[in-house]
PDB file of N, CA and C in Angstrom:
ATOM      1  N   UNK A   1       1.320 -18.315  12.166  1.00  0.00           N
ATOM      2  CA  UNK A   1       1.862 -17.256  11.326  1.00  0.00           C
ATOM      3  C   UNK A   1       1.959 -17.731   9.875  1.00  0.00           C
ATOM      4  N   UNK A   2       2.592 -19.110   9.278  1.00  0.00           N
ATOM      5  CA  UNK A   2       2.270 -19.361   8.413  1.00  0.00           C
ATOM      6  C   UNK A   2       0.930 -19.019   6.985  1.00  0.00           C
ATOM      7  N   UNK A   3      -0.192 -19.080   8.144  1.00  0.00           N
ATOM      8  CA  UNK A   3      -1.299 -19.454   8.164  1.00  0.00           C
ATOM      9  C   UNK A   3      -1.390 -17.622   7.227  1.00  0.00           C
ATOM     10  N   UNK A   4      -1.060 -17.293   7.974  1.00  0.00           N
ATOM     11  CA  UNK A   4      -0.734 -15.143   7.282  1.00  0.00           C
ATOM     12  C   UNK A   4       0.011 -15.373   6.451  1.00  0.00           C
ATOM     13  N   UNK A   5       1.259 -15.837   6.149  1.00  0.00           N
ATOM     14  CA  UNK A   5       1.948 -15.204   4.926  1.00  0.00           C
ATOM     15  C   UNK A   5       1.307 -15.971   3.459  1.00  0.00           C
ATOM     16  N   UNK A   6       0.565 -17.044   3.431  1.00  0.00           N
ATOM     17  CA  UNK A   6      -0.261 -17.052   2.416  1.00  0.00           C
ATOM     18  C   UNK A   6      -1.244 -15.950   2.217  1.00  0.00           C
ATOM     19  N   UNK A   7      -1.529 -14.838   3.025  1.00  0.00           N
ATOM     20  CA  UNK A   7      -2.377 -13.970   2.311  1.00  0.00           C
ATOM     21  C   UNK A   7      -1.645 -12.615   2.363  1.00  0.00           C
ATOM     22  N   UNK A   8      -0.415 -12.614   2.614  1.00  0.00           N
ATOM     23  CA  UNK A   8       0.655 -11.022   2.391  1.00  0.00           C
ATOM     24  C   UNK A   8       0.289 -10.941   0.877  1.00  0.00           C
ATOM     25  N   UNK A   9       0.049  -9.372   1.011  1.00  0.00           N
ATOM     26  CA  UNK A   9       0.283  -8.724  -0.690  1.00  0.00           C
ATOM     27  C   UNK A   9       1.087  -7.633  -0.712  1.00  0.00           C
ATOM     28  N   UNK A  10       1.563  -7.255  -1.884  1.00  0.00           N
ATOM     29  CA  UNK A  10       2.432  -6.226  -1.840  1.00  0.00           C
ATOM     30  C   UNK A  10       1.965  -4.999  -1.138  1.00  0.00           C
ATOM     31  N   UNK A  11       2.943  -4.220  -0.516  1.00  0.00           N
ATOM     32  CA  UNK A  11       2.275  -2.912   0.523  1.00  0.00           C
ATOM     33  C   UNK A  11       2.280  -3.209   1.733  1.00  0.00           C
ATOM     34  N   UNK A  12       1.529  -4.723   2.170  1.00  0.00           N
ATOM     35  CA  UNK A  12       1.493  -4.819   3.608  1.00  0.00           C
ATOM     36  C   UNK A  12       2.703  -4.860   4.253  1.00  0.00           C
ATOM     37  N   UNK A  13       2.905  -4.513   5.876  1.00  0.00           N
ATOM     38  CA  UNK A  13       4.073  -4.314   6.183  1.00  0.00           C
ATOM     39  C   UNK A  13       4.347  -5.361   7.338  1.00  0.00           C
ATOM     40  N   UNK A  14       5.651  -6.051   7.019  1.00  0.00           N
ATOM     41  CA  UNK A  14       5.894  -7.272   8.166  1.00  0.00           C
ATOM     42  C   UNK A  14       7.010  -6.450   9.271  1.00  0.00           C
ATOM     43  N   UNK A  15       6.936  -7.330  10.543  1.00  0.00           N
ATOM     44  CA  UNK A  15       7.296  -6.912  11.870  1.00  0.00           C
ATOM     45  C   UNK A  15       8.058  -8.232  11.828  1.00  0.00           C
ATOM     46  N   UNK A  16       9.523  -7.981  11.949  1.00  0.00           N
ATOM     47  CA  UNK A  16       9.965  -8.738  12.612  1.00  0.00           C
ATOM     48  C   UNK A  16      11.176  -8.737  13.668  1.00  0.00           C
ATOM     49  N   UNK A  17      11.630  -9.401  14.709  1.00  0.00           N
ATOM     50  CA  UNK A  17      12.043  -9.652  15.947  1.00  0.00           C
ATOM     51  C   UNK A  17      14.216  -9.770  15.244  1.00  0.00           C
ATOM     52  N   UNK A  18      14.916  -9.306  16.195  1.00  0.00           N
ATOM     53  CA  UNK A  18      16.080  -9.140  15.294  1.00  0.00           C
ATOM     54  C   UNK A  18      16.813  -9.471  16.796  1.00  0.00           C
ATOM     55  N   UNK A  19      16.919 -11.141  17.487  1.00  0.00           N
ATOM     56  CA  UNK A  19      17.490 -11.392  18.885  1.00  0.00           C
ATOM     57  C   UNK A  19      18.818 -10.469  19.220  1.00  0.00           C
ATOM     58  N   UNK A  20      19.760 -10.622  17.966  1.00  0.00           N
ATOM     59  CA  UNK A  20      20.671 -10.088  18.414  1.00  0.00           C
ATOM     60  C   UNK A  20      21.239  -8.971  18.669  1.00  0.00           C
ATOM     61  N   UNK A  21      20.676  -7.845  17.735  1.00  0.00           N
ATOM     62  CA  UNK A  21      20.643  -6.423  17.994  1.00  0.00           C
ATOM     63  C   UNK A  21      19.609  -5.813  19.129  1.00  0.00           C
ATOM     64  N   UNK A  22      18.575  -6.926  19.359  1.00  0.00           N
ATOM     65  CA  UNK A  22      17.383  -6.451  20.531  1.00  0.00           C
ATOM     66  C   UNK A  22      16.386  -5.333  19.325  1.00  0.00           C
ATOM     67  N   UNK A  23      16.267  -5.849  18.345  1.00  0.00           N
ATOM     68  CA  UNK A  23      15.764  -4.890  17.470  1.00  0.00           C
ATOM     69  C   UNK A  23      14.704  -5.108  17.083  1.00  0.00           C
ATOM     70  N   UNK A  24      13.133  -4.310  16.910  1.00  0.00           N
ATOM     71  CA  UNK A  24      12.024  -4.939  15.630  1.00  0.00           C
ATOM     72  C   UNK A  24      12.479  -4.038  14.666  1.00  0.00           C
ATOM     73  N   UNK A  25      12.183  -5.010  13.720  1.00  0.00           N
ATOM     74  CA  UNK A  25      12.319  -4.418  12.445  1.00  0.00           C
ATOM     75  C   UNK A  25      10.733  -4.775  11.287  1.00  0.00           C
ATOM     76  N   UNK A  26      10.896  -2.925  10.599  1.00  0.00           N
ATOM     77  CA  UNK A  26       9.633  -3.021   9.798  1.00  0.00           C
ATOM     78  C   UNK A  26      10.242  -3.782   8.146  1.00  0.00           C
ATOM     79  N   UNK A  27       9.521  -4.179   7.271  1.00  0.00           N
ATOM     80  CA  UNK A  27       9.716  -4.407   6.239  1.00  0.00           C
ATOM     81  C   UNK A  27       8.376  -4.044   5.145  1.00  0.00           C
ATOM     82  N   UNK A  28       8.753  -3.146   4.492  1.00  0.00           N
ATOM     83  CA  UNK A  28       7.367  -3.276   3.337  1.00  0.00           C
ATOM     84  C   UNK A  28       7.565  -4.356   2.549  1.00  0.00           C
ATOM     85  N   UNK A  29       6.126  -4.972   2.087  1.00  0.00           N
ATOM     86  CA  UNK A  29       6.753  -5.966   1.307  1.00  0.00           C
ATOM     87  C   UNK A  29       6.289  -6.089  -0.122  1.00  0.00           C
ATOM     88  N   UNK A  30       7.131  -6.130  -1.303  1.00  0.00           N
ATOM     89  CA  UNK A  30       6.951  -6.200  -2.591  1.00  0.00           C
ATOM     90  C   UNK A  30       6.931  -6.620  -3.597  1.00  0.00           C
ATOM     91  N   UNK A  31       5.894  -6.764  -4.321  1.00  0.00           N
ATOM     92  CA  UNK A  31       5.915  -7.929  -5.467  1.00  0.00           C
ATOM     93  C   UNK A  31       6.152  -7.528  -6.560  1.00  0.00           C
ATOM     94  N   UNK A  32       7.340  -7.877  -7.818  1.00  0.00           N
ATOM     95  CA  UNK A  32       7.851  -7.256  -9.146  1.00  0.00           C
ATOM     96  C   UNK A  32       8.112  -8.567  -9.666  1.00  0.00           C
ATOM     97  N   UNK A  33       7.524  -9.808  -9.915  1.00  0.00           N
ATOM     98  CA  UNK A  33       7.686 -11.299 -10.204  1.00  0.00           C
ATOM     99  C   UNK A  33       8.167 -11.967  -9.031  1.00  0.00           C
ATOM    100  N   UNK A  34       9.290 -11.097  -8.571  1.00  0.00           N
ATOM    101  CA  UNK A  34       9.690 -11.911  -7.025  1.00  0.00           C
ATOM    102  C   UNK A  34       8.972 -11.053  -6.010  1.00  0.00           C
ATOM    103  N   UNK A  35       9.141 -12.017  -4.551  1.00  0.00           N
ATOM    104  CA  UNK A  35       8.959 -11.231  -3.640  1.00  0.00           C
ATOM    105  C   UNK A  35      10.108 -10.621  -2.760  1.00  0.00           C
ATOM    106  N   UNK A  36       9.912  -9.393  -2.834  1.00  0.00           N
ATOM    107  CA  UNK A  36      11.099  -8.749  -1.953  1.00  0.00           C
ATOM    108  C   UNK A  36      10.531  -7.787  -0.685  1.00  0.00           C
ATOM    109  N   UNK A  37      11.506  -7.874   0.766  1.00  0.00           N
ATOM    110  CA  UNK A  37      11.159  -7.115   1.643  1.00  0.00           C
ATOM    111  C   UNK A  37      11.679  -6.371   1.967  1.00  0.00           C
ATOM    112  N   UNK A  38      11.734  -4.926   1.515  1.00  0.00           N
ATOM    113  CA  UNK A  38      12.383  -3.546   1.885  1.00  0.00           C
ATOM    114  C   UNK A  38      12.219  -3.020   2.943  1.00  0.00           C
ATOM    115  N   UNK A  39      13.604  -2.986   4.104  1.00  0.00           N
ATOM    116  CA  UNK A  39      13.755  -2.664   5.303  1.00  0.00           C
ATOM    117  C   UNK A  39      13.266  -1.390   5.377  1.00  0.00           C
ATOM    118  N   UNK A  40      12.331  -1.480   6.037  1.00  0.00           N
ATOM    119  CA  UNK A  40      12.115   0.545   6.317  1.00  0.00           C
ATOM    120  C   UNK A  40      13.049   1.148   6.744  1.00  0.00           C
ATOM    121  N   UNK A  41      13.957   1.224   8.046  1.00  0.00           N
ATOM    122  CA  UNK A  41      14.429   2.422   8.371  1.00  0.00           C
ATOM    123  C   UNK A  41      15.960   2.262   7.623  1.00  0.00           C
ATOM    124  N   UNK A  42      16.022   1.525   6.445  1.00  0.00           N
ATOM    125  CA  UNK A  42      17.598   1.585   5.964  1.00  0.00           C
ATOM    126  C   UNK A  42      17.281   1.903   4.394  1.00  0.00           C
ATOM    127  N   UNK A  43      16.017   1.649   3.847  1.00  0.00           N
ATOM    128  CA  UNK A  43      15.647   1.830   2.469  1.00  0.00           C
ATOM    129  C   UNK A  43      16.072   1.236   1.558  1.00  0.00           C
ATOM    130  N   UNK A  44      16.885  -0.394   2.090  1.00  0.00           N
ATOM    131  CA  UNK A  44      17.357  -1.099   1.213  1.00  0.00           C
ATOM    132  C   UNK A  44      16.655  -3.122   1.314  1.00  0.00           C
ATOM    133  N   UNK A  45      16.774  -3.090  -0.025  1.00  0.00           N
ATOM    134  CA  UNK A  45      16.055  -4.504  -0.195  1.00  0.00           C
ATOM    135  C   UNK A  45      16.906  -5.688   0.824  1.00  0.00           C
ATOM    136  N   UNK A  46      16.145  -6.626   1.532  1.00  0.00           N
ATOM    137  CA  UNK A  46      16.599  -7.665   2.292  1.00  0.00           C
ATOM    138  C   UNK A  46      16.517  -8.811   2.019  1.00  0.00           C
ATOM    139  N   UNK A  47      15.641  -9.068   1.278  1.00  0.00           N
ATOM    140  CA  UNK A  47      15.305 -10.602   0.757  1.00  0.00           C
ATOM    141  C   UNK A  47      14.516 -10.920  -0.501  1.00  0.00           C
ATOM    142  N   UNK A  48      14.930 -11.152  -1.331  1.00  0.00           N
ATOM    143  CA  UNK A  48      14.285 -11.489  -2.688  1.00  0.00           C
ATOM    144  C   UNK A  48      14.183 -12.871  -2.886  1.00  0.00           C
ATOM    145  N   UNK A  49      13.108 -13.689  -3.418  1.00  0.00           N
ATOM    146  CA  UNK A  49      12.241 -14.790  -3.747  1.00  0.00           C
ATOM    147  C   UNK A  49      11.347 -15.091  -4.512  1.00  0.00           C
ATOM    148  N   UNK A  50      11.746 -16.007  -5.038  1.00  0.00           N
ATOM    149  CA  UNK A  50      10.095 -16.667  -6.104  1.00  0.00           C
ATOM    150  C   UNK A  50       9.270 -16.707  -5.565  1.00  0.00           C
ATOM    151  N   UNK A  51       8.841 -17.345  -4.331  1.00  0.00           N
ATOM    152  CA  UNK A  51       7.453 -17.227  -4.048  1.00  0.00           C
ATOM    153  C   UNK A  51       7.259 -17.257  -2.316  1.00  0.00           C
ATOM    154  N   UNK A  52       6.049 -16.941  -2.081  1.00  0.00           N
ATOM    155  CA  UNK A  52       5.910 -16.589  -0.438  1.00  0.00           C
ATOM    156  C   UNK A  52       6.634 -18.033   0.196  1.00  0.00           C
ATOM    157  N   UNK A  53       6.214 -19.030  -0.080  1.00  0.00           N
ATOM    158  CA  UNK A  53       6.665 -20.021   0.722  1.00  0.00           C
ATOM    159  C   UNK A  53       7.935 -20.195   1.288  1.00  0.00           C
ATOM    160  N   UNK A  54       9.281 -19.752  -0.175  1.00  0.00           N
ATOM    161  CA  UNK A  54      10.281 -19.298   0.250  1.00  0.00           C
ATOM    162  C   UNK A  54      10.673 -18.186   1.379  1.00  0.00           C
ATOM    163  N   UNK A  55       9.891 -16.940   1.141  1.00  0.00           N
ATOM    164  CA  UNK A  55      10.153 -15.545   2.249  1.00  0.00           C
ATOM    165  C   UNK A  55       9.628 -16.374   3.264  1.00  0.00           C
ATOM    166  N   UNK A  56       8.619 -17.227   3.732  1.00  0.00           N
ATOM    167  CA  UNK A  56       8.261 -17.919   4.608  1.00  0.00           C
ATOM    168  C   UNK A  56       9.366 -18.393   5.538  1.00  0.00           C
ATOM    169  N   UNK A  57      10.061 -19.583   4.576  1.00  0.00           N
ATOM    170  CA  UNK A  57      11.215 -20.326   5.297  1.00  0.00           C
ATOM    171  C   UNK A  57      12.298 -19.674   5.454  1.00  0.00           C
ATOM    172  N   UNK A  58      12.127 -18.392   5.238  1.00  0.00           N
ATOM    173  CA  UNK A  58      13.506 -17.896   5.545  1.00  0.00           C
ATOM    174  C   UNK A  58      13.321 -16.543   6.636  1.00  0.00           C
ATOM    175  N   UNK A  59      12.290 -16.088   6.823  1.00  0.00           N
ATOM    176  CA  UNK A  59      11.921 -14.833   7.744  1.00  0.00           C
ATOM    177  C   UNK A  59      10.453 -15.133   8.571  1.00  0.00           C
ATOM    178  N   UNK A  60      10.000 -16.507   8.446  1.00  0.00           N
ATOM    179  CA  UNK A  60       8.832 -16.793   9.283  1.00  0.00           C
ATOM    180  C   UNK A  60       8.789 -16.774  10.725  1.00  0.00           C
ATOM    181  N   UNK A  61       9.937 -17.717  11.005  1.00  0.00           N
ATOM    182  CA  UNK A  61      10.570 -17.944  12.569  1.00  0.00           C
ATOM    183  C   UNK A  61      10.514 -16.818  13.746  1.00  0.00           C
ATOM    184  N   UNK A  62      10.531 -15.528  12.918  1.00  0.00           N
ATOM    185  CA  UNK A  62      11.292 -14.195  13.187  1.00  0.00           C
ATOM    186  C   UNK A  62       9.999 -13.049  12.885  1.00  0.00           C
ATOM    187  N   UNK A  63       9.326 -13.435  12.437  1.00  0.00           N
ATOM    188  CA  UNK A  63       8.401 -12.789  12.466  1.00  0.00           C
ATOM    189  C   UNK A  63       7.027 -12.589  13.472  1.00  0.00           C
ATOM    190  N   UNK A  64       6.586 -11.100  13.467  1.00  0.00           N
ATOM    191  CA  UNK A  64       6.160 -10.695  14.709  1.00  0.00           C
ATOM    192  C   UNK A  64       4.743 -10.920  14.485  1.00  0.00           C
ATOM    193  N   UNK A  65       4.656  -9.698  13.341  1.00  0.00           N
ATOM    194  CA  UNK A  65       3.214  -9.602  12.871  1.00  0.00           C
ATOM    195  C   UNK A  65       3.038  -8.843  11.290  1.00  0.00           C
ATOM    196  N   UNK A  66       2.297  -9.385  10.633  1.00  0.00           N
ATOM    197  CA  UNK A  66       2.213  -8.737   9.603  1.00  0.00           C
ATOM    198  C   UNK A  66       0.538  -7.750   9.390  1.00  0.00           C
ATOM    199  N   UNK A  67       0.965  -6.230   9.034  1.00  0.00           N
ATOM    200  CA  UNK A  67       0.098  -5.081   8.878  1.00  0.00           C
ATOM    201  C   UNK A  67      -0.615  -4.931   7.554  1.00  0.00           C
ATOM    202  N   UNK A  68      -1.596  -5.562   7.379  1.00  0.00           N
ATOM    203  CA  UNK A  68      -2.157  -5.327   5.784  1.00  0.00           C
ATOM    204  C   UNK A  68      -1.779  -3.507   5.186  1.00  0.00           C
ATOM    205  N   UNK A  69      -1.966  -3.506   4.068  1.00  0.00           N
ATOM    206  CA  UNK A  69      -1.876  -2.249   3.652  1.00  0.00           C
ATOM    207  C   UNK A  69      -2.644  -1.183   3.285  1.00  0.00           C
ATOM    208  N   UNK A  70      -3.998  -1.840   3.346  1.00  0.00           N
ATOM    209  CA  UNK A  70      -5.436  -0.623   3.956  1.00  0.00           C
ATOM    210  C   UNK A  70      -5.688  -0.619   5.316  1.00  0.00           C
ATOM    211  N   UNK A  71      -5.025  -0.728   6.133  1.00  0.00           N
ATOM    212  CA  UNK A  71      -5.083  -0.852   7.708  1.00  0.00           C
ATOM    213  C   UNK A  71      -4.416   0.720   8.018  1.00  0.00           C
ATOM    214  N   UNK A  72      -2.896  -0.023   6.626  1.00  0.00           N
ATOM    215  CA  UNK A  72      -1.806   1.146   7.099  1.00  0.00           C
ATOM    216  C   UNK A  72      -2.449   2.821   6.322  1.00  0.00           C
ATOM    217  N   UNK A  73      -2.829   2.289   5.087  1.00  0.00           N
ATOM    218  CA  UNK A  73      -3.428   3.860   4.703  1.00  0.00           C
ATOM    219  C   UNK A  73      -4.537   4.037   5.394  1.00  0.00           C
ATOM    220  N   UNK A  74      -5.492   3.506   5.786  1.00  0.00           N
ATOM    221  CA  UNK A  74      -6.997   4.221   6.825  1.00  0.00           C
ATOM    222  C   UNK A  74      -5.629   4.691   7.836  1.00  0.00           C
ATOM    223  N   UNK A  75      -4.538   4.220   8.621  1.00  0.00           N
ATOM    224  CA  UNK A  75      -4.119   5.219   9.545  1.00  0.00           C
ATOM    225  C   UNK A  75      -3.731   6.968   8.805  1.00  0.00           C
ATOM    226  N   UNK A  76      -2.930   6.140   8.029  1.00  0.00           N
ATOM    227  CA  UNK A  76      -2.280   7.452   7.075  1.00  0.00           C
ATOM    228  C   UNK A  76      -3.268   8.889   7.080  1.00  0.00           C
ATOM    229  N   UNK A  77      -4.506   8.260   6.476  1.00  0.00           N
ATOM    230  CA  UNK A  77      -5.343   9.403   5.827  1.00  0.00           C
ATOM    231  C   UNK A  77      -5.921   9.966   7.406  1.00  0.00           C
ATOM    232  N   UNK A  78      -5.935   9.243   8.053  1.00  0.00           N
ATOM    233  CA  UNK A  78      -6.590   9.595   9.563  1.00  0.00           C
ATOM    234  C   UNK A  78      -5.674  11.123  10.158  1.00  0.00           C
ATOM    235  N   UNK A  79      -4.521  10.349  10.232  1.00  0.00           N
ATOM    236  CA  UNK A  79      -3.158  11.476  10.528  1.00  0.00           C
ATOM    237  C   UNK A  79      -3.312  12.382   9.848  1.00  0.00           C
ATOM    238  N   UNK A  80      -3.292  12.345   8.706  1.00  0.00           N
ATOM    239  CA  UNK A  80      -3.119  13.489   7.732  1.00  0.00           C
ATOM    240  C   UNK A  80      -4.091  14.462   8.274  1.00  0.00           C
ATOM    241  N   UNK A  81      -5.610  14.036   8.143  1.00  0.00           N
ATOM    242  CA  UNK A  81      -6.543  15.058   8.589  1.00  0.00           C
ATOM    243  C   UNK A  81      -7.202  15.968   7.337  1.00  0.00           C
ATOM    244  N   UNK A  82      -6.920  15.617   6.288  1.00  0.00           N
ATOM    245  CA  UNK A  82      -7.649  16.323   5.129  1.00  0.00           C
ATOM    246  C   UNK A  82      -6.712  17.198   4.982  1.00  0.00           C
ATOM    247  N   UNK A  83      -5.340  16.995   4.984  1.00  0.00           N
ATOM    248  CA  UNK A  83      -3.833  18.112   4.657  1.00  0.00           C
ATOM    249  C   UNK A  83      -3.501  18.252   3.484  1.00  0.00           C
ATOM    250  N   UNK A  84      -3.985  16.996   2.441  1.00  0.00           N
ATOM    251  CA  UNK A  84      -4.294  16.898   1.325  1.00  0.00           C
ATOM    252  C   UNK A  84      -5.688  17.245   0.526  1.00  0.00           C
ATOM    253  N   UNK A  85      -5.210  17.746  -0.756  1.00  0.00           N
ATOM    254  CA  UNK A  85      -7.005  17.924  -1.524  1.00  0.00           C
ATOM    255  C   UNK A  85      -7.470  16.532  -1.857  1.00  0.00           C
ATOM    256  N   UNK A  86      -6.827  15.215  -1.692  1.00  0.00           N
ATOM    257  CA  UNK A  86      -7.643  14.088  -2.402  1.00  0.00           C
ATOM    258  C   UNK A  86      -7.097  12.867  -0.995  1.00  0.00           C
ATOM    259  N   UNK A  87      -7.622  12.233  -0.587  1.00  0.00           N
ATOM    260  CA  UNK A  87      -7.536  11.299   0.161  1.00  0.00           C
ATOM    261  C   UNK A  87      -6.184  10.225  -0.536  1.00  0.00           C
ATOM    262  N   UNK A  88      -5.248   9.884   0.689  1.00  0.00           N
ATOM    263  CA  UNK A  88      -4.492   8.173   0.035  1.00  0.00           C
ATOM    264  C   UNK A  88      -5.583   7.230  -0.095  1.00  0.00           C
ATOM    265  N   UNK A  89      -4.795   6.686  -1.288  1.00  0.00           N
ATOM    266  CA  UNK A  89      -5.734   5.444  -1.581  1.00  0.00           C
ATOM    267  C   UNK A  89      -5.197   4.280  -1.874  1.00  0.00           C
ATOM    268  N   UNK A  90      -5.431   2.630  -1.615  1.00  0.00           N
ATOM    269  CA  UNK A  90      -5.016   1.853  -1.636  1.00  0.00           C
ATOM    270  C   UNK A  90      -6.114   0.673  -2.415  1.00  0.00           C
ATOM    271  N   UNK A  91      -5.149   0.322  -3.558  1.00  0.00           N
ATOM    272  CA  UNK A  91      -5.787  -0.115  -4.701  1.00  0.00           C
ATOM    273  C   UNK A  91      -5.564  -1.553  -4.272  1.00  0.00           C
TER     274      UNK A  91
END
């Protein structure tokens, strides 16, 4: 897993394992100089850091799997179905 969070970029979304609630939890993850991982289903920031190595040592252990973020929009635009006049796009 290591071996992945050297290539997380902002957008992609991490999975991780939460023993004590019996919980997965999603995180988008975002880069603004630091890196921060915004809990999806609470909409609030969880961990802010200088650099991956840090989010590493502190949420690696615990982590499930991480979802690049043209994986997640090819699903998006799939779902959608042309519901929109212009396709999502991921820069």
């Amino acid at each position: 897993m290591e071996e992945r969070f050297q290539n997380i970029e902002p957008g992609d979304v991490l999975f991780t394992i939460c023993e004590e609630t019996k919980e997965t939890i999603a995180y988008l993850i975002m880069y603004d100089g630091k890196w921060r991982l915004i809990n999806l289903s609470r909409g609030s920031f969880s961990y802010n850091t200088e650099t991956k190595k840090e989010l590493y040592e502190i949420i690696g252990g615990y982590t499930i799997d991480i979802i690049p973020r043209k994986l997640i929009i090819n699903q998006v635009n799939m779902r959608l179905g042309g519901k929109f006049k212009y396709p999502v796009i991921a820069h």
